[in-house]
Each structure stands twice: as structure tokens, then as C-alpha cells.
Protein backbone atom coordinates (compact mmCIF):
# COMPACT_ATOMS: atom_id res chain seq x y z
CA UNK A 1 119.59 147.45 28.33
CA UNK A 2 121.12 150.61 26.94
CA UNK A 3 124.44 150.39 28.28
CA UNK A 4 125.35 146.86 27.30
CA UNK A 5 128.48 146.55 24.69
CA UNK A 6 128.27 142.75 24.56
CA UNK A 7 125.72 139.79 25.91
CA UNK A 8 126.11 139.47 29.24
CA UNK A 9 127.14 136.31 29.96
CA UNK A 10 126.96 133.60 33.04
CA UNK A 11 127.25 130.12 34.12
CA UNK A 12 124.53 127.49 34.01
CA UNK A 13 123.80 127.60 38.03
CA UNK A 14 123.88 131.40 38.45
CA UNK A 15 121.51 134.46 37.85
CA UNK A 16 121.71 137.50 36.25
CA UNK A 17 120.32 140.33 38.72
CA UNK A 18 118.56 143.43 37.02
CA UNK A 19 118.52 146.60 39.18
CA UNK A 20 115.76 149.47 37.47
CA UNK A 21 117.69 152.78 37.89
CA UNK A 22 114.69 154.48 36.75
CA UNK A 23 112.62 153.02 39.87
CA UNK A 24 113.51 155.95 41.89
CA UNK A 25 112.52 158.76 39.56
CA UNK A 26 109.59 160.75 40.58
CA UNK A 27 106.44 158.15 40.19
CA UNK A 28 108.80 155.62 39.05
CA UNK A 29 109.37 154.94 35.45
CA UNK A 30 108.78 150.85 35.74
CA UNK A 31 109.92 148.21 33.21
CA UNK A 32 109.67 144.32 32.70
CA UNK A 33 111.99 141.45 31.77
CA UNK A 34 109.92 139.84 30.08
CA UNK A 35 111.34 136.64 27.91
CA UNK A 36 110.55 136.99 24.31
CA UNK A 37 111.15 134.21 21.43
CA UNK A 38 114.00 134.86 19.55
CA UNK A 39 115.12 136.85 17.71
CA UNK A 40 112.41 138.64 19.55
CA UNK A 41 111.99 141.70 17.14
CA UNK A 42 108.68 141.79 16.39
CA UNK A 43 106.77 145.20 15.70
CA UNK A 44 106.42 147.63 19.15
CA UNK A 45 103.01 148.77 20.24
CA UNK A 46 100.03 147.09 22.16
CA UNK A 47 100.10 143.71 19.13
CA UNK A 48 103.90 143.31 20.83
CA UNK A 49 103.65 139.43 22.39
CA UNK A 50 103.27 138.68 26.16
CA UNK A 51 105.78 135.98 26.88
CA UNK A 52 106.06 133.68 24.03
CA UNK A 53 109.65 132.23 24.53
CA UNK A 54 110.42 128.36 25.00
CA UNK A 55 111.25 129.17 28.00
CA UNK A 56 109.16 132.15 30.06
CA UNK A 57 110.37 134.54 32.69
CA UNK A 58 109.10 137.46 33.50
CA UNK A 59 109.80 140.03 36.29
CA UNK A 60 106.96 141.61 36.70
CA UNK A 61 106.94 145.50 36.88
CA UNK A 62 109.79 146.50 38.57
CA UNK A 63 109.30 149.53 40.62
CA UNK A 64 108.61 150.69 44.21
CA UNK A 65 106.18 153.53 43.75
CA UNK A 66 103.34 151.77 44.54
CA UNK A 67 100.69 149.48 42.67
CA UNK A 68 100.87 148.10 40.13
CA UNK A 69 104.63 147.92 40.81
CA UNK A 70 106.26 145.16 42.49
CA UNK A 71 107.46 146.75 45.38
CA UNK A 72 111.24 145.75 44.52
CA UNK A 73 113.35 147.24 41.84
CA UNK A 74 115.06 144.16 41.42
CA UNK A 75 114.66 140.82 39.68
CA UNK A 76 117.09 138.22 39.06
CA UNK A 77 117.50 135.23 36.10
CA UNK A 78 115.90 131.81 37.27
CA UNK A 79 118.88 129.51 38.55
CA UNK A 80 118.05 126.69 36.66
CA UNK A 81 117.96 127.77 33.28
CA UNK A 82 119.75 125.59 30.62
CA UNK A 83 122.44 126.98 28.26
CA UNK A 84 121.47 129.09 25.67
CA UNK A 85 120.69 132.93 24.56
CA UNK A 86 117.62 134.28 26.40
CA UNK A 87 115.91 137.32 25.11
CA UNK A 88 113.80 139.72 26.58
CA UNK A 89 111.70 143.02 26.09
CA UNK A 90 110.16 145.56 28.26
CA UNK A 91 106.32 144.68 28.20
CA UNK A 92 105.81 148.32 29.32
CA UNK A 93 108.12 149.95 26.78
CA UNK A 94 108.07 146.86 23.91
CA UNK A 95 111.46 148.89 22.04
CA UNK A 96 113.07 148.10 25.31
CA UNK A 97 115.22 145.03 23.94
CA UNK A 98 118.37 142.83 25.50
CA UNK A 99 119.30 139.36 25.56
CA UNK A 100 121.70 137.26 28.13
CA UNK A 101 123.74 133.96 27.74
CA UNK A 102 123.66 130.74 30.19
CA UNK A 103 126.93 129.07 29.54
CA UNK A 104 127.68 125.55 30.74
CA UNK A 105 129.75 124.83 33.31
């Protein structure tokens, strides 16, 4: 999310694959993709929506240091989502913010 200098961008079809460099550190520092309405910048803290966008994702805690992580530090984009700007925040760090664009074919 920090290193991004534009959307990222992919065709309707195809998935976007998040990899959680920070999975390794220590415990594990864990974050979420979590899909947020747009344009998803609502206040931070523990008020900071669970899933509210048309169209919900969510990656769960992405980590491999044990519960309540995952047990993968990866997550990838549903296939089948239609066209259109997705965004998403980090449920465990809500001023953790991105989006991603499903373009069509």
C-alpha cells in the first residue's frame, strides 16, 4: 500500500495477489484487505467500518505466526469481480488505505 505510484490495474478475469512483507518480522506484524465503500476515508480507530463495500472481500489476517493469523501471507483479488475501482483498508491498522482497478477485457 505504501509503495504504489498509481492504481494498480488488471483485467476483468484476473486477480491481484497481495504478498505481507511484514509477515515475517518477529511475531508477525499482520494486516487485512479488507473492501471498504468508496471513497473509503472514513475516520481511523475502533468506529472504522468492517466491510461495507457493494461488493465485500476480505483476506483475513494475513500472517504466519500463528493464531489468529491465517497461516498464509498471501491473498489474492476474487476472479470474478466486475469492472470498476475497488477499495480497501487494513482492518488491523484502519490508516492502512489502497484501492485497485478491474478493467474489461
Amino acid at each position: 500500500m505504501s509503495i504504489a505510484t498509481s492504481v494498480p490495474t488488471i483485467k476483468a478475469g484476473q486477480s491481484l495477489t497481495f504478498k505481507n512483507l511484514d509477515s515475517p518480522l518477529g511475531n508477525g506484524i499482520w494486516h487485512t484487505i479488507t473492501a471498504c465503500a468508496l471513497p473509503c476515508d472514513g475516520k481511523t480507530g475502533i468506529a472504522f467500518p468492517l466491510a461495507d463495500a457493494h461488493i465485500i472481500f476480505d483476506s483475513g489476517e494475513l500472517g504466519t505466526a500463528g493464531v489468529p493469523a491465517s497461516g498464509t501471507d498471501t491473498w489474492s483479488t476474487p476472479k470474478n469481480l466486475p469492472p470498476g475501482t475497488y477499495t480497501y483498508y487494513c482492518r488491523i491498522h484502519p490508516f492502512m488505505r489502497g484501492a485497485f482497478r478491474v478493467v474489461a477485457n
